[in-house]
Protein backbone atom coordinates (compact mmCIF):
# COMPACT_ATOMS: atom_id res chain seq x y z
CA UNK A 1 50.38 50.02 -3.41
CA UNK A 2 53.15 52.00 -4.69
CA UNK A 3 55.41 53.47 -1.42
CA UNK A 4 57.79 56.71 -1.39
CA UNK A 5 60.41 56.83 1.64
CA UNK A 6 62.21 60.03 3.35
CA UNK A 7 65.26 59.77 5.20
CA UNK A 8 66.20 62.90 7.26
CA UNK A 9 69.58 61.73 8.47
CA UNK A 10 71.50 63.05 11.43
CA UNK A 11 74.83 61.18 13.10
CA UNK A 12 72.66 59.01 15.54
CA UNK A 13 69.17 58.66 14.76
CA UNK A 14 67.31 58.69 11.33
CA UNK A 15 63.59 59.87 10.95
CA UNK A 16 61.62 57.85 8.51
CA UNK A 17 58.48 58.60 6.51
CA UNK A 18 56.36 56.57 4.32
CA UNK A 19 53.83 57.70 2.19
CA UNK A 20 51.30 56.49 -0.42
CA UNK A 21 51.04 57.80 -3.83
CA UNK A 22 48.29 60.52 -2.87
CA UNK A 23 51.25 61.81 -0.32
CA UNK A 24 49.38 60.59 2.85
CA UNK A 25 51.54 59.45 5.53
CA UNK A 26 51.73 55.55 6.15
CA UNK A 27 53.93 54.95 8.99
CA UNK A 28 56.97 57.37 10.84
CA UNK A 29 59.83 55.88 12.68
CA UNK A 30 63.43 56.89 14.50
CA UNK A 31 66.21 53.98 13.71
CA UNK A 32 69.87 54.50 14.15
CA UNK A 33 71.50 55.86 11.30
CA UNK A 34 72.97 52.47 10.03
CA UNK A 35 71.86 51.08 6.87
CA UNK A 36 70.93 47.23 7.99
CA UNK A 37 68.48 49.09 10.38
CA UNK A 38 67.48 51.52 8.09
CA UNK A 39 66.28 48.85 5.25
CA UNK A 40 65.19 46.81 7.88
CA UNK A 41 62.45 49.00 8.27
CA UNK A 42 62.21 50.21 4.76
CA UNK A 43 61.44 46.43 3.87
CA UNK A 44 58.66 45.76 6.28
CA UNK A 45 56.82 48.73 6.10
CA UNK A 46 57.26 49.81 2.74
CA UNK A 47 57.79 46.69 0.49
CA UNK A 48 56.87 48.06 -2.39
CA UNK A 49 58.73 51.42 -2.19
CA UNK A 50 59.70 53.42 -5.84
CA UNK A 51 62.24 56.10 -4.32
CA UNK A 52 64.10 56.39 -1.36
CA UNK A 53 65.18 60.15 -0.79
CA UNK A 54 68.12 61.60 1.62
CA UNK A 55 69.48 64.50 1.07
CA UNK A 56 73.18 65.48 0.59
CA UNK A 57 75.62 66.03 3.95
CA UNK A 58 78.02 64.39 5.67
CA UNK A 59 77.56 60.84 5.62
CA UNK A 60 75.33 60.65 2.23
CA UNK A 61 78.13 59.33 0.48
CA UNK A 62 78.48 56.76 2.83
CA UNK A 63 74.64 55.49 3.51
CA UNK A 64 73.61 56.12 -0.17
CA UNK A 65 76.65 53.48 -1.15
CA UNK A 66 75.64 50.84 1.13
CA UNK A 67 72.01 51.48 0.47
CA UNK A 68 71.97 50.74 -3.09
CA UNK A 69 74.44 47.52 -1.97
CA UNK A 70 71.28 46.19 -0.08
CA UNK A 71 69.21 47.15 -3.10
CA UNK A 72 67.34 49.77 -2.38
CA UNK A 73 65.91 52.07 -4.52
CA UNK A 74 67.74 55.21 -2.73
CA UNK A 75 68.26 59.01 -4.32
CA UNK A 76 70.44 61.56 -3.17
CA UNK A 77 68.99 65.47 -4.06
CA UNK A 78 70.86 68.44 -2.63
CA UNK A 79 70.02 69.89 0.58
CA UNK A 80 69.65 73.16 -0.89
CA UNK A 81 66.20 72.30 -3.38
CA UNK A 82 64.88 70.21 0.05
CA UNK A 83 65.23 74.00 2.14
CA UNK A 84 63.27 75.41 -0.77
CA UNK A 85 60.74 73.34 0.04
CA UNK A 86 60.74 72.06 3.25
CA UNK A 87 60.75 76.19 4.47
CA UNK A 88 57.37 76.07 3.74
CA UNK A 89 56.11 74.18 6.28
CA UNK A 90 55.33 75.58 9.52
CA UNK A 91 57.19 74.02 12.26
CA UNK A 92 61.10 72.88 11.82
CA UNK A 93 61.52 68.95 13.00
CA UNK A 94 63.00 65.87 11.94
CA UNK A 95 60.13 64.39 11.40
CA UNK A 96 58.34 66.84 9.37
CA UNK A 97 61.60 66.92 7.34
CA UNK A 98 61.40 63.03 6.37
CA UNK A 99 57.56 63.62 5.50
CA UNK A 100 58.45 66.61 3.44
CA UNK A 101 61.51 64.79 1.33
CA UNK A 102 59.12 62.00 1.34
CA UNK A 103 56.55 63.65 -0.54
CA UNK A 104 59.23 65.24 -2.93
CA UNK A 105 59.86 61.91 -3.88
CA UNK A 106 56.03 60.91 -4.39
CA UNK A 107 55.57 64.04 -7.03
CA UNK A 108 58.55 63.77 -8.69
CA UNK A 109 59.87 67.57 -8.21
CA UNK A 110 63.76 66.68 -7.34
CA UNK A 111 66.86 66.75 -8.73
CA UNK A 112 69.07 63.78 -8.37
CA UNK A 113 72.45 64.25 -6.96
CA UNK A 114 75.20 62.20 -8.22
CA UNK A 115 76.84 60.29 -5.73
CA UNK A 116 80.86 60.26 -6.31
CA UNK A 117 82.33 56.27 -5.57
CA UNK A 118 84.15 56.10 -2.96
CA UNK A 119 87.81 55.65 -5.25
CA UNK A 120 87.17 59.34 -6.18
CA UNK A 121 86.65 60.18 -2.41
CA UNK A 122 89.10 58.62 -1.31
CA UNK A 123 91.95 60.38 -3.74
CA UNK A 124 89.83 63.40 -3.03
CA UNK A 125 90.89 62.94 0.97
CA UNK A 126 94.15 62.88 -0.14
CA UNK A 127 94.18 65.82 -2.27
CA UNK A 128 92.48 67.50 0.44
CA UNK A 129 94.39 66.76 3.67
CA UNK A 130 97.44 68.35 1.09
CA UNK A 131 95.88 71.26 0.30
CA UNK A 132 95.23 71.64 4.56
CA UNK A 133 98.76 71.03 5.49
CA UNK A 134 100.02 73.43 2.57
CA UNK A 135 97.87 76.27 4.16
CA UNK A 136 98.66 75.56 7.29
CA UNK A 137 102.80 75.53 6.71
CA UNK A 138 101.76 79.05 4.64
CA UNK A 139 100.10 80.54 7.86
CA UNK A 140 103.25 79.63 9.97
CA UNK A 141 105.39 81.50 7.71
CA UNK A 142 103.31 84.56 7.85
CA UNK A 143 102.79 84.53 11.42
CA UNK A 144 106.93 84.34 11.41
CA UNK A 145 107.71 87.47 8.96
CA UNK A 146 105.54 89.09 11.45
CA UNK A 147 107.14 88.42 14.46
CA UNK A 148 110.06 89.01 13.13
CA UNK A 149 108.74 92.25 11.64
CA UNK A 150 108.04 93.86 14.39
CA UNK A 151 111.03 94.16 15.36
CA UNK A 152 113.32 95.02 12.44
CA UNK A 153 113.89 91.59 10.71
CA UNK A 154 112.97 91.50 7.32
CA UNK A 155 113.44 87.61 5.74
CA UNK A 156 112.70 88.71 2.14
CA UNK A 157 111.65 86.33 -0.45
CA UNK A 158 112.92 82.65 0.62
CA UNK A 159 111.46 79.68 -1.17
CA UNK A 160 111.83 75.99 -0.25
CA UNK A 161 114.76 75.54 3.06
CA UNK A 162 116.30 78.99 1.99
CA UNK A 163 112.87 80.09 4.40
CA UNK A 164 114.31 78.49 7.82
CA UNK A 165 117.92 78.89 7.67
CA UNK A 166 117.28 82.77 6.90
CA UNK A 167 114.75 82.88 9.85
CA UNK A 168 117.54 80.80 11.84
CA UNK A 169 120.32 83.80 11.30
CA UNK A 170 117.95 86.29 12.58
CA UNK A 171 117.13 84.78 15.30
CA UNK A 172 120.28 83.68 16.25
CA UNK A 173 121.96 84.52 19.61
CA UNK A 174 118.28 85.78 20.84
CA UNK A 175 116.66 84.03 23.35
CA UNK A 176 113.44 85.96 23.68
CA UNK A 177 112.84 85.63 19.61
CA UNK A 178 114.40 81.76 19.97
CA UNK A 179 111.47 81.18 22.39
CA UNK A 180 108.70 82.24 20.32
CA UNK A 181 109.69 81.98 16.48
CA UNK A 182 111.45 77.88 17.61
CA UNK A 183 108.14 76.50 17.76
CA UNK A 184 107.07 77.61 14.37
CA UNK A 185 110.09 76.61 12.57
CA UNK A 186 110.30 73.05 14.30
CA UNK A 187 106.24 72.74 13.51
CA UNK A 188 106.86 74.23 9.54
CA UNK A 189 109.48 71.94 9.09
CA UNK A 190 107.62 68.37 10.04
CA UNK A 191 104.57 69.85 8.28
CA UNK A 192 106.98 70.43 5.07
CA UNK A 193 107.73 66.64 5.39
CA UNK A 194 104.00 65.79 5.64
CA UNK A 195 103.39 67.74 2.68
CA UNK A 196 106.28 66.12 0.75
CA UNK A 197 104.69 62.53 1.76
CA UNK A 198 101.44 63.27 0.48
CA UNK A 199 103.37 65.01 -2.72
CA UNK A 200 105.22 61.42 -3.32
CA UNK A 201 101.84 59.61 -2.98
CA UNK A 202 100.28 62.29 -5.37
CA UNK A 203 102.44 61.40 -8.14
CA UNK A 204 101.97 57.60 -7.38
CA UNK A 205 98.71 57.71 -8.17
CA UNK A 206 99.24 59.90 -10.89
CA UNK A 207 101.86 57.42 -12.79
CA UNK A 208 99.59 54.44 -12.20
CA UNK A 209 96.02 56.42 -13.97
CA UNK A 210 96.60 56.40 -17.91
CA UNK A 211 93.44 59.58 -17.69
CA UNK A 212 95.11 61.26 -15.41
CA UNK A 213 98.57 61.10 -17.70
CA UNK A 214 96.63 62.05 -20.41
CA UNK A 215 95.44 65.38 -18.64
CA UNK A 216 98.72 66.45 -17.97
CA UNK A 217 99.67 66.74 -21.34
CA UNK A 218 97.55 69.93 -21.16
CA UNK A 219 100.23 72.68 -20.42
CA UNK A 220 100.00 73.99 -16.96
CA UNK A 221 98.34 70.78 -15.71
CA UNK A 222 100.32 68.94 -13.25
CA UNK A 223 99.23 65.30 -11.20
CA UNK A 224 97.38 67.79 -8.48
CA UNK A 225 94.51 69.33 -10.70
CA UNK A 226 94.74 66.05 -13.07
CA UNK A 227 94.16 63.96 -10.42
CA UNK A 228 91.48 66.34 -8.57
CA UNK A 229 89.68 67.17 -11.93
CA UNK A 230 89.26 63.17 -12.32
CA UNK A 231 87.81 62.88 -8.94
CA UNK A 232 85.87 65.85 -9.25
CA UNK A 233 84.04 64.75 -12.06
CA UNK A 234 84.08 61.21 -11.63
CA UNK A 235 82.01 60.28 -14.57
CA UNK A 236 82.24 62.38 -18.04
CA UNK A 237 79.23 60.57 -18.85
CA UNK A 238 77.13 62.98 -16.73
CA UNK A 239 77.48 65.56 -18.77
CA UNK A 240 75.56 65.65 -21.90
CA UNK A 241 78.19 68.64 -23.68
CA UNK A 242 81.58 69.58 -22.19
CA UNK A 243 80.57 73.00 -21.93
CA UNK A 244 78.90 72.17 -19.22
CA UNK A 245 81.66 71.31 -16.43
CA UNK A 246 82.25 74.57 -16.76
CA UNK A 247 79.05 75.97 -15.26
CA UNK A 248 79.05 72.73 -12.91
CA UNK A 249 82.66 74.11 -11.55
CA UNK A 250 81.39 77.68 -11.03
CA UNK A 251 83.39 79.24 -14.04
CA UNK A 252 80.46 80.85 -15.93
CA UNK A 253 79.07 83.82 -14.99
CA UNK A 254 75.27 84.40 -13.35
CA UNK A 255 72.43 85.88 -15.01
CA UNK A 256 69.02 87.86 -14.07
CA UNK A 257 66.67 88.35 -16.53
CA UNK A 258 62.87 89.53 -15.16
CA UNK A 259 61.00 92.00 -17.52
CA UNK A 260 63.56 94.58 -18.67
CA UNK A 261 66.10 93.74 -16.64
CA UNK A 262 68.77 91.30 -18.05
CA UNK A 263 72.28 91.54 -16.81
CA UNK A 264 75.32 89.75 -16.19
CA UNK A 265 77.33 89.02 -13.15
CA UNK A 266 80.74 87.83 -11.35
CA UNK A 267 81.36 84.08 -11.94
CA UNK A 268 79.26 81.44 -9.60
CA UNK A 269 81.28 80.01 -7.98
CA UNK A 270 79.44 76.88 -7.62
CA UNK A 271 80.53 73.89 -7.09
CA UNK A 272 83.92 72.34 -5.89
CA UNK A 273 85.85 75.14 -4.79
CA UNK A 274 89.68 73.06 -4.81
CA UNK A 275 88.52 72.08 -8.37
CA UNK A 276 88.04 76.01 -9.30
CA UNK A 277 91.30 76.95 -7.83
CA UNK A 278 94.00 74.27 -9.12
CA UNK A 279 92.09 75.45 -12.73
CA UNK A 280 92.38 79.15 -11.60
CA UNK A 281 96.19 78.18 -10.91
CA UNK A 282 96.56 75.90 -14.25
CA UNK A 283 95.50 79.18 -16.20
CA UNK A 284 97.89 81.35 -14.80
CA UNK A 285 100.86 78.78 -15.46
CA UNK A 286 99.77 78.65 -19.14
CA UNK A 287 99.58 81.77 -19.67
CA UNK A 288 102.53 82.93 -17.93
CA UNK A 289 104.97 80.31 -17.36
CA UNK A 290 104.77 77.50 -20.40
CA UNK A 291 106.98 78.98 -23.34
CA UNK A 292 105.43 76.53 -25.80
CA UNK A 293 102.70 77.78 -28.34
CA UNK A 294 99.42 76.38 -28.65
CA UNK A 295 95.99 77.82 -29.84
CA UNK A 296 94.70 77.60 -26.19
CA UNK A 297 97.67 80.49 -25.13
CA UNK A 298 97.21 82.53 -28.22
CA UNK A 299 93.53 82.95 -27.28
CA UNK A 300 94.26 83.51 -23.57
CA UNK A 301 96.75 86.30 -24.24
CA UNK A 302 94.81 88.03 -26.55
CA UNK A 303 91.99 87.90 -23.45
CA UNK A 304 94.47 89.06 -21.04
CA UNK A 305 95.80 92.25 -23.13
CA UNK A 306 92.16 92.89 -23.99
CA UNK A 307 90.64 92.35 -20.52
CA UNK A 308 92.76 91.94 -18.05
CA UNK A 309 94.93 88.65 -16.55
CA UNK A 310 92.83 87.62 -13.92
CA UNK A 311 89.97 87.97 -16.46
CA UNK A 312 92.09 85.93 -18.94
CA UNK A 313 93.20 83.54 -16.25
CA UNK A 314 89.20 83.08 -15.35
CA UNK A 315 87.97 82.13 -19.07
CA UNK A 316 91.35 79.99 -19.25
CA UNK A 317 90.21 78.47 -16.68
CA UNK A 318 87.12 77.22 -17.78
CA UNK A 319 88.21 77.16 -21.39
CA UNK A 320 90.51 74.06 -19.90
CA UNK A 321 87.69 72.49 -17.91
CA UNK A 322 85.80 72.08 -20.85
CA UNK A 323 89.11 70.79 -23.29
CA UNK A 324 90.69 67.72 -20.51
CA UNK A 325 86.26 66.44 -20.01
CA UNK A 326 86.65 66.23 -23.54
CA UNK A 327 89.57 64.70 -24.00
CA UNK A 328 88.65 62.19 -21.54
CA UNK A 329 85.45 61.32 -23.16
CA UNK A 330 87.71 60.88 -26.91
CA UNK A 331 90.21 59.08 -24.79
CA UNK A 332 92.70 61.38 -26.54
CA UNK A 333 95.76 63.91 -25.06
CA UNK A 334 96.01 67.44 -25.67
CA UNK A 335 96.53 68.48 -29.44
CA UNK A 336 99.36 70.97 -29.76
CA UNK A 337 97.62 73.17 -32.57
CA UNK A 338 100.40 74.68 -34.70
CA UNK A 339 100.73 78.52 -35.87
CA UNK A 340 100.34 77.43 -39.22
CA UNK A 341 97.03 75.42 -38.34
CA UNK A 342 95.86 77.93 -36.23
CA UNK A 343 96.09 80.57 -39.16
């Protein structure tokens, strides 16, 4: 008889359920949350099993991989359609939670998560252990123009090492403001060396991926959002038209519609939120910073006088989403539209 399977996963233990195909509950178990022990008991209580359902957190990536290596029928939905359902029963445990994702594997009613390889997570650690350290170096140099603030000090705009040796003069010949702004400075500068570590392994990995060269033809692209939009995605396949990573990315707006009412809101802001803002950032370099002409600007700058730039720098944003999936499903670079084309 046909078997469906629910994982509810925590970083010890893992509740079981099997069920039949009328939803009935076949056998329950606790394993560690390991996947030999986990198909262990998969295969001798359910050897006949269709779907195997976990949903998304932090180690999904991890068992869902090395579930499907043992060859298991395992899916991944997202946490947030199990809550819808899973709210509805009465009492909260982890074993009514594998019985509940175990029957919303029996009927069907789930949407499957794709599961990123673990290349695209591991470029995506990267990416994100940069974008940490950058904040973190940015936080240090607020928390010094304060200090030094408050008493007078103004360091002005200072970019790059023109930040420390400015902070250094003021400072200078004062041990109370030596003794509390030191610290920061010594900690900004081996973060700044971190961050230029990561920046030279950035563009390693850039040089050595033909997609990602081919995304920085775009204007305003650079190896960060090439490389992020690549791991992002993972596979253009998934998407059936390119307008789509757009509303997967959280760059269209939302919509109500009930009865009479119909409106339109702010953007989603779904989905990957690094993603979002190295577009966000892309935009704003096109249409601000790249001197070169291409359809893609015209369009934006119209937006931007008609709109707004943040507006502008929103739709760009999305407008260049939806140009480097297609490129990379074409296998093509960016096409550099002439005036006389355009026209």
């Amino acid at each position: 008889m046909e078997r469906y399977v629910g994982l509810d996963v925590s970083l010890k233990l893992t509740s079981i359920c099997v069920v039949n195909q009328t939803g009935a509950v076949v056998r329950e178990g606790v394993v560690d949350s390991d996947p030999e022990a986990i198909a262990s008991f998969v295969r001798s209580n359910a050897p006949r099993v269709v779907r195997i359902g976990l949903e998304t957190g932090p180690t999904a990536t991890w068992l869902w991989t090395e579930l499907k290596r043992l060859g298991l029928p395992v899916i991944c939905i997202d946490a947030r359609h199990a809550k819808a359902v899973l709210k509805m029963q009465i009492n909260k445990s982890d074993r009514n939670d594998a019985a509940g994702i175990a029957r919303i594997m029996q009927t069907g009613w789930f949407k499957e998560v794709r599961v990123k390889d673990l290349e695209s997570h591991s470029v995506r650690a990267v990416l994100a252990s940069r974008a940490l350290l950058v904040k973190i170096k940015r936080d240090l140099e607020n928390q010094i123009r304060g200090l030094l603030k408050n008493l007078g000090l103004v360091i002005g705009r200072a970019k790059f090492n023109v930040f420390a040796v400015r902070a250094e003069e003021l400072i200078e010949n004062r041990p109370e403001l030596i003794a509390a702004v030191g610290p920061l400075l010594a900690a900004r500068k081996a973060i700044e060396q971190q961050v230029g570590d990561l920046d030279r392994k950035v563009h390693k990995l850039a040089r050595h991926d033909l997609q990602v060269r081919r995304f920085m033809t775009v204007p305003g692209v650079g190896p960060i959002t090439a490389l992020c939009f690549k791991a992002t995605i993972d596979d253009p396949t998934r998407f059936k038209r390119s307008r789509s990573v757009g509303a997967y990315i959280g760059l269209t707006t939302r919509r109500h519609a009930s009865g009479e009412v119909d409106w339109s809101g702010r953007i989603s802001k779904c989905g990957d939120r690094m993603l979002r803002m190295y577009l966000f950032e892309a935009a704003g370099v096109l249409l601000t910073r790249v001197p070169k002409w291409s359809a893609l600007k015209s369009w934006g700058t119209r937006l931007a006088k008609r709109n707004g730039l943040r507006k502008a720098k929103v739709a760009v944003a999305r407008k260049l989403a939806v140009i480097m999936h297609r490129m990379w499903i074409d296998e093509t670079e960016f096409n550099w539209s002439t005036k006389k084309a355009a026209a």
